[in-house]
Protein backbone atom coordinates (compact mmCIF):
# COMPACT_ATOMS: atom_id res chain seq x y z
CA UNK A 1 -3.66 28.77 -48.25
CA UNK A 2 -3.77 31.39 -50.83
CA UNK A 3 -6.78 31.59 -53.38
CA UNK A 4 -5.33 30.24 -56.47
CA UNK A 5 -4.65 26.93 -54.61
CA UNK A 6 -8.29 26.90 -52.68
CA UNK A 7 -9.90 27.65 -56.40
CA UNK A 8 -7.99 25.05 -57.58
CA UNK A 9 -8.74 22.49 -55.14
CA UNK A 10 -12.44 23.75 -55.58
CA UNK A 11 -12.31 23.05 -59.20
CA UNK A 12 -10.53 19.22 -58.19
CA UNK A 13 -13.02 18.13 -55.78
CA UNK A 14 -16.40 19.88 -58.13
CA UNK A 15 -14.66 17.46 -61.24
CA UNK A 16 -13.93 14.37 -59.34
CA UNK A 17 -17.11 14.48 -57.38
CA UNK A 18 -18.96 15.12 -61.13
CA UNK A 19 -16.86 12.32 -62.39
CA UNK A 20 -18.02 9.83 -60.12
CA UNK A 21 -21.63 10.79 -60.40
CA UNK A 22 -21.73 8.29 -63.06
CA UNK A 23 -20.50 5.74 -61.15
CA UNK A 24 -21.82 5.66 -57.51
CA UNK A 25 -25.20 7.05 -57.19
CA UNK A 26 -28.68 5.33 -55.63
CA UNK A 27 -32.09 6.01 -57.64
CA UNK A 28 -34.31 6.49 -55.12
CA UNK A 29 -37.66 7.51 -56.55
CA UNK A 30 -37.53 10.94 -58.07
CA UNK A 31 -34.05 11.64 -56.38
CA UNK A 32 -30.86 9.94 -56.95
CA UNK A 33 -29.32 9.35 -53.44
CA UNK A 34 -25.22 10.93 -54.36
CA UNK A 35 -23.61 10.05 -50.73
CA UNK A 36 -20.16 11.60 -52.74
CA UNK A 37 -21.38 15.02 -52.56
CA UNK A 38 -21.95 14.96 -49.16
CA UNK A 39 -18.39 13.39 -48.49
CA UNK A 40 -17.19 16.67 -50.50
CA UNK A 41 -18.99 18.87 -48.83
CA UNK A 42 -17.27 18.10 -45.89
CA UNK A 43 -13.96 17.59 -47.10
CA UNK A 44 -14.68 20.95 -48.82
CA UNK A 45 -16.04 22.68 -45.44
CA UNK A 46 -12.93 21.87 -43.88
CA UNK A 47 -10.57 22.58 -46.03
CA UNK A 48 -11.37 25.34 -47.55
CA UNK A 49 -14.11 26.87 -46.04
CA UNK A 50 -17.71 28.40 -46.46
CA UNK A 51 -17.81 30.24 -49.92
CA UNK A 52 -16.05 27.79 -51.62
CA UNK A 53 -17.32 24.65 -50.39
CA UNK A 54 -21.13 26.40 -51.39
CA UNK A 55 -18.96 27.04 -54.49
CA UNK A 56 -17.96 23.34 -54.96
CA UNK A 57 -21.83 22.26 -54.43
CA UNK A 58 -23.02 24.93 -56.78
CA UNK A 59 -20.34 23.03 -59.59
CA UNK A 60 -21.30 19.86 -58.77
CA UNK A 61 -24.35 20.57 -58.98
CA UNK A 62 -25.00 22.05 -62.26
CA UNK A 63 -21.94 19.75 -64.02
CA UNK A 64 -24.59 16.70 -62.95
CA UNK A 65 -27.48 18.30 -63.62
CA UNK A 66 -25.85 19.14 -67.56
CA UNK A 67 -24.57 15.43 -67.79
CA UNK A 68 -27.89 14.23 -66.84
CA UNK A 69 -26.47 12.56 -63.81
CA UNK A 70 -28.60 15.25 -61.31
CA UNK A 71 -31.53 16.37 -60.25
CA UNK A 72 -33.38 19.92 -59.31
CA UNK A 73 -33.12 19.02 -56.05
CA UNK A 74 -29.46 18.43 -55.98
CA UNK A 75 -29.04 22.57 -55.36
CA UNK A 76 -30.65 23.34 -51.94
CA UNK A 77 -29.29 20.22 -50.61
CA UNK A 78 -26.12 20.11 -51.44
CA UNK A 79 -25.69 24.24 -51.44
CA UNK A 80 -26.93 24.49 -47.90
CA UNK A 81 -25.25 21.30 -46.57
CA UNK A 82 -22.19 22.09 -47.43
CA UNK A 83 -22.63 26.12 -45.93
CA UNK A 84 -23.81 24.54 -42.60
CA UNK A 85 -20.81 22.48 -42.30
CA UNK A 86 -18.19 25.06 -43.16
CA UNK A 87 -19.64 27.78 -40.59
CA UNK A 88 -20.24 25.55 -38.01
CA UNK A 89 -16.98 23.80 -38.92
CA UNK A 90 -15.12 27.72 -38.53
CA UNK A 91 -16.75 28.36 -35.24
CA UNK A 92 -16.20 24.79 -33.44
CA UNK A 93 -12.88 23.66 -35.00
CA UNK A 94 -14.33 20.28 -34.93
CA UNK A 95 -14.64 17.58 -37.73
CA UNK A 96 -17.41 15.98 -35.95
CA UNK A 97 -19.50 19.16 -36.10
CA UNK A 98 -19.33 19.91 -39.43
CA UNK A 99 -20.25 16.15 -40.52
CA UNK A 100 -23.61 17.29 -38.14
CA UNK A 101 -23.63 20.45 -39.92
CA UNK A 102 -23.54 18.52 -42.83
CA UNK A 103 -26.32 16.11 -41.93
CA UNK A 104 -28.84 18.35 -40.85
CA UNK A 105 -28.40 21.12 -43.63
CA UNK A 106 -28.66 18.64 -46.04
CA UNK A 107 -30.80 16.34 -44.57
CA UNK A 108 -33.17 18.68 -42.76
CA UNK A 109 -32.82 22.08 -44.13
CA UNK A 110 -32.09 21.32 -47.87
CA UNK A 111 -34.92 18.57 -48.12
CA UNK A 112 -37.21 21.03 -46.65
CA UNK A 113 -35.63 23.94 -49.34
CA UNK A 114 -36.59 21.32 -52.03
CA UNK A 115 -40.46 21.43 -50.99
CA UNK A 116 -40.77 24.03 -53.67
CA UNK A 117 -39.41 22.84 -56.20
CA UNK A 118 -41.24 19.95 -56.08
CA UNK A 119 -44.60 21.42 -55.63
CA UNK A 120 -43.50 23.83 -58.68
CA UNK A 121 -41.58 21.42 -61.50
CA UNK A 122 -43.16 18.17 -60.25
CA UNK A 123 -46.43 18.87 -58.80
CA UNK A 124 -45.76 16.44 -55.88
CA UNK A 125 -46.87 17.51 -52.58
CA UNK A 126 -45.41 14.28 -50.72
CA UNK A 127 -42.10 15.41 -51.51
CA UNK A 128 -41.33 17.02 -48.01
CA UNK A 129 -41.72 14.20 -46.43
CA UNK A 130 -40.47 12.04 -48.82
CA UNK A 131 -37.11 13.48 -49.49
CA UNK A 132 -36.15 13.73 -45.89
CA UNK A 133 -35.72 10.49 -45.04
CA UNK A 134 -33.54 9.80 -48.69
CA UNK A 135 -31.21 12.89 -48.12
CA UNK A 136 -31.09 12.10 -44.36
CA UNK A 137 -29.87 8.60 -45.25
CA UNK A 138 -27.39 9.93 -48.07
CA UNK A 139 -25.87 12.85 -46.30
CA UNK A 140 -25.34 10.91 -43.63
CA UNK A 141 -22.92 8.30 -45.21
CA UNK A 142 -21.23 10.58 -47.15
CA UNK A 143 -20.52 12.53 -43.81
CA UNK A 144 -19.75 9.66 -41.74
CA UNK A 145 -17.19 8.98 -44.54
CA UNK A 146 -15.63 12.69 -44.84
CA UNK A 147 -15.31 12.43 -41.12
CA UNK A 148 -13.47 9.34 -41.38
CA UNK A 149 -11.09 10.10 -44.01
CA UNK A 150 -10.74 13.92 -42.44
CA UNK A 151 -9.44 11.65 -39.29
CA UNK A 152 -7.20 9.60 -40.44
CA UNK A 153 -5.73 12.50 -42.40
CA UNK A 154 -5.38 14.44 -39.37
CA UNK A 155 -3.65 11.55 -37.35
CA UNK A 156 -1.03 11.08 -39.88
CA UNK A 157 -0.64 14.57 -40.28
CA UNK A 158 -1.30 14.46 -44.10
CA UNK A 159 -3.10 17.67 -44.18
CA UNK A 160 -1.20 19.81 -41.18
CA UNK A 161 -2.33 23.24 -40.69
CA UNK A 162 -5.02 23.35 -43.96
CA UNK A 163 -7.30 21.91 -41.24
CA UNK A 164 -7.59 24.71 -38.74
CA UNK A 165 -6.81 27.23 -41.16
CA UNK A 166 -10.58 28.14 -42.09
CA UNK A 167 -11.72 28.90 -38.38
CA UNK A 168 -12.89 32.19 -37.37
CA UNK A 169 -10.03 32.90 -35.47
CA UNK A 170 -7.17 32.54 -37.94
CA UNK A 171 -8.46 35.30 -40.79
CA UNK A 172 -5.26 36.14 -42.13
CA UNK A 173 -5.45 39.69 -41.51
């Protein structure tokens, strides 16, 4: 895929992930739970790879954030989540993997990379422990639905070779 179509496709899945921010979201104290973003990080991991799935969370991010549909804490998450699942995506060649990847950089790794902000912007020193649990819960639908769709897609052959084409060993050299 050349990178006019992968920007492209970055810019579709940042606007209709933004879009429907509005729509399908879960307040969940100080966080809104956005199990969409984590379904595009995936799709994004796959299909286009690291730098521009991290791209695609950094847009969603700050499109939310500007519509007031977001929170701080949507960066780490999201940013590392979605880098997680695209490397470990391009090293396994497996869906499954990068919905993990997914999961735990989100879930783990981004909560955790949101202590600081909380401690900083909203003086709340439960937040470790409390966000955990909220982005564990959200990454992990979005992922299980990514993986899901991503299946199906491959089965039918809908997306062919844009699948494999963002592993390590195809670097179109």
């Amino acid at each position: 895929m050349n990178k006019t179509r992968k920007i492209t496709y970055t810019a579709i899945i940042a606007g209709l992930t933004t879009a429907t921010s509005t729509l399908i979201y879960i307040p969940l104290g100080f966080a809104k739970i956005f199990p969409i973003q984590h379904f595009a990080n995936v799709i994004s991991a796959v299909l286009l790879g690291p730098w521009y799935a991290v791209i695609q969370a950094f847009l969603t991010s700050t499109l939310r954030n500007m519509m007031g549909t977001g929170s701080l804490f949507a960066f780490p998450g999201s940013m590392i989540g979605a880098f997680l699942a695209a490397i470990v995506f391009a090293k396994t060649k497996r869906m499954s993997f990068a919905a993990l990847g997914e999961v735990v950089g989100t879930g783990i790794l981004g909560a955790m990379a949101t202590y600081p902000i909380g401690l900083l912007f909203l003086g709340q020193e439960a937040t470790l422990f409390g966000l955990v649990p909220s982005f564990l819960m959200s990454s992990f639908a979005g992922a299980l639905l990514a993986y899901s769709l991503l299946k199906v897609m491959s089965r039918n052959k809908v997306i062919g070779g844009l699948i494999y084409e963002n592993s390590t060993y195809n670097r179109g050299f």
